[in-house]
C-alpha atoms as a PDB file:
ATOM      1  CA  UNK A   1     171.994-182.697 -83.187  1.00  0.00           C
ATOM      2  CA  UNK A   2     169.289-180.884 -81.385  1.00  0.00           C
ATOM      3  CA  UNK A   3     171.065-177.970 -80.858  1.00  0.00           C
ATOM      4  CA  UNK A   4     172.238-177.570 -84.263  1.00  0.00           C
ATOM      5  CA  UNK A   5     168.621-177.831 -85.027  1.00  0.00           C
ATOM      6  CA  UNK A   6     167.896-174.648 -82.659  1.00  0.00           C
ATOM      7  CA  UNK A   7     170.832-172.949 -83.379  1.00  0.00           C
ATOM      8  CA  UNK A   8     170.421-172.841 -87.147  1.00  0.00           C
ATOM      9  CA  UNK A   9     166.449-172.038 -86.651  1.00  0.00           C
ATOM     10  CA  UNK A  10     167.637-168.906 -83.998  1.00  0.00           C
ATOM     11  CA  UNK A  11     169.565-167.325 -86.633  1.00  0.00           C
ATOM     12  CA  UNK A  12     167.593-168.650 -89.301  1.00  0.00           C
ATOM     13  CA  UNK A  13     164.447-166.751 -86.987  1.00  0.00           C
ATOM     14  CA  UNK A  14     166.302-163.789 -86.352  1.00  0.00           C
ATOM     15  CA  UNK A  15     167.728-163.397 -90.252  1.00  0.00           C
ATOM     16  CA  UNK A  16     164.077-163.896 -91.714  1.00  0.00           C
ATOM     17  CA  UNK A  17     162.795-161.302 -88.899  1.00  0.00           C
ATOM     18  CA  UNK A  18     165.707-158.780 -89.974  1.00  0.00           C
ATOM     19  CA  UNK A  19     164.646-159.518 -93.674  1.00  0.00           C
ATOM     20  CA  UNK A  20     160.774-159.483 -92.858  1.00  0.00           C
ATOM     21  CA  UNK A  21     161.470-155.749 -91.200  1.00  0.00           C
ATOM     22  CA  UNK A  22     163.246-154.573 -94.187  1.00  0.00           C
ATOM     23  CA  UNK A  23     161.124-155.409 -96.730  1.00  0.00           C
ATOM     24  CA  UNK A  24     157.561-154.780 -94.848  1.00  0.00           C
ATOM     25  CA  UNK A  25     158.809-151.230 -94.383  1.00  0.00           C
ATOM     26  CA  UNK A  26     159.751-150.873 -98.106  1.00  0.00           C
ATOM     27  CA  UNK A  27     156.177-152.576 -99.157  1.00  0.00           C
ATOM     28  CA  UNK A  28     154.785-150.140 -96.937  1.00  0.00           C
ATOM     29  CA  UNK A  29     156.758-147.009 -98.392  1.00  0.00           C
ATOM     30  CA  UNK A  30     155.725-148.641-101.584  1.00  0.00           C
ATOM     31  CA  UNK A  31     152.019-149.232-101.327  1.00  0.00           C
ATOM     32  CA  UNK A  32     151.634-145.831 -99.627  1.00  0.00           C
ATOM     33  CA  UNK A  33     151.282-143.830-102.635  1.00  0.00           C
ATOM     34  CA  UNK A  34     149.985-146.245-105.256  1.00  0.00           C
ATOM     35  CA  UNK A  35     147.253-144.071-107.016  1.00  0.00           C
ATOM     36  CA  UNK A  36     149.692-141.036-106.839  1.00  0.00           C
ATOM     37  CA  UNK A  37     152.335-142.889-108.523  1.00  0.00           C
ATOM     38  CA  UNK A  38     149.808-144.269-111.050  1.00  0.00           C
ATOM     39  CA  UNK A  39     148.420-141.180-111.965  1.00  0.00           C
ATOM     40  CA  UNK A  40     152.012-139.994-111.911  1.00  0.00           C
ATOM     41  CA  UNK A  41     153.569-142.509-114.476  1.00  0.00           C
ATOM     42  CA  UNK A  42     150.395-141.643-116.768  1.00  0.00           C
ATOM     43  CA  UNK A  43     151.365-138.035-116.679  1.00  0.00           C
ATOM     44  CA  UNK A  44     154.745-138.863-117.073  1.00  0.00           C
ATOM     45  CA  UNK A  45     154.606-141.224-119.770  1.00  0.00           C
ATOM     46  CA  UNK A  46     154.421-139.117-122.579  1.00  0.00           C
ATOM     47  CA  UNK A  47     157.327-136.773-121.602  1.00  0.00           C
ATOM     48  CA  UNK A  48     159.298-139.967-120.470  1.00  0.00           C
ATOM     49  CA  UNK A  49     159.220-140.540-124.396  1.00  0.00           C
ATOM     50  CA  UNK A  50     159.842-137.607-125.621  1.00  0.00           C
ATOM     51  CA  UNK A  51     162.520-137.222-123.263  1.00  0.00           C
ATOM     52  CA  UNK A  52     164.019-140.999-124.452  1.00  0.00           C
ATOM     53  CA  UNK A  53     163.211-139.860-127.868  1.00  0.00           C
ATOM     54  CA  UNK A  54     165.312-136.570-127.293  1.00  0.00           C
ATOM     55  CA  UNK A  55     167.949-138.167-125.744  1.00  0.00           C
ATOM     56  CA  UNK A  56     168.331-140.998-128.569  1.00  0.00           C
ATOM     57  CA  UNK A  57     168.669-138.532-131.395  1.00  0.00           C
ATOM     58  CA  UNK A  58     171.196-136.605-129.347  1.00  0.00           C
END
């Protein structure tokens, strides 16, 4: 039983290190431009609707 134990935590160790990777690289990606994006999406949000608006009456 003790080596089922320490198998499942190696691969449970190794998948939770694979996920950890993944997503601390896409955080980062994320949270690398956060006032850009902000000031961005406020710039953007009134042509966003007009675009949505444009593209609903079409």
């Amino acid at each position: 039983m003790a080596q089922n134990k320490i198998t499942g935590m190696t691969n449970n160790s190794e998948e939770q290190q694979t996920s950890s990777s993944t997503e601390e690289t896409i955080i980062e990606v994320v949270i690398q431009p956060p006032t850009t994006e902000a000031k961005v999406e406020s710039d953007a949000s009134p042509r966003c609707d007009y675009h949505s608006a444009s593209t609903a009456n079409a």
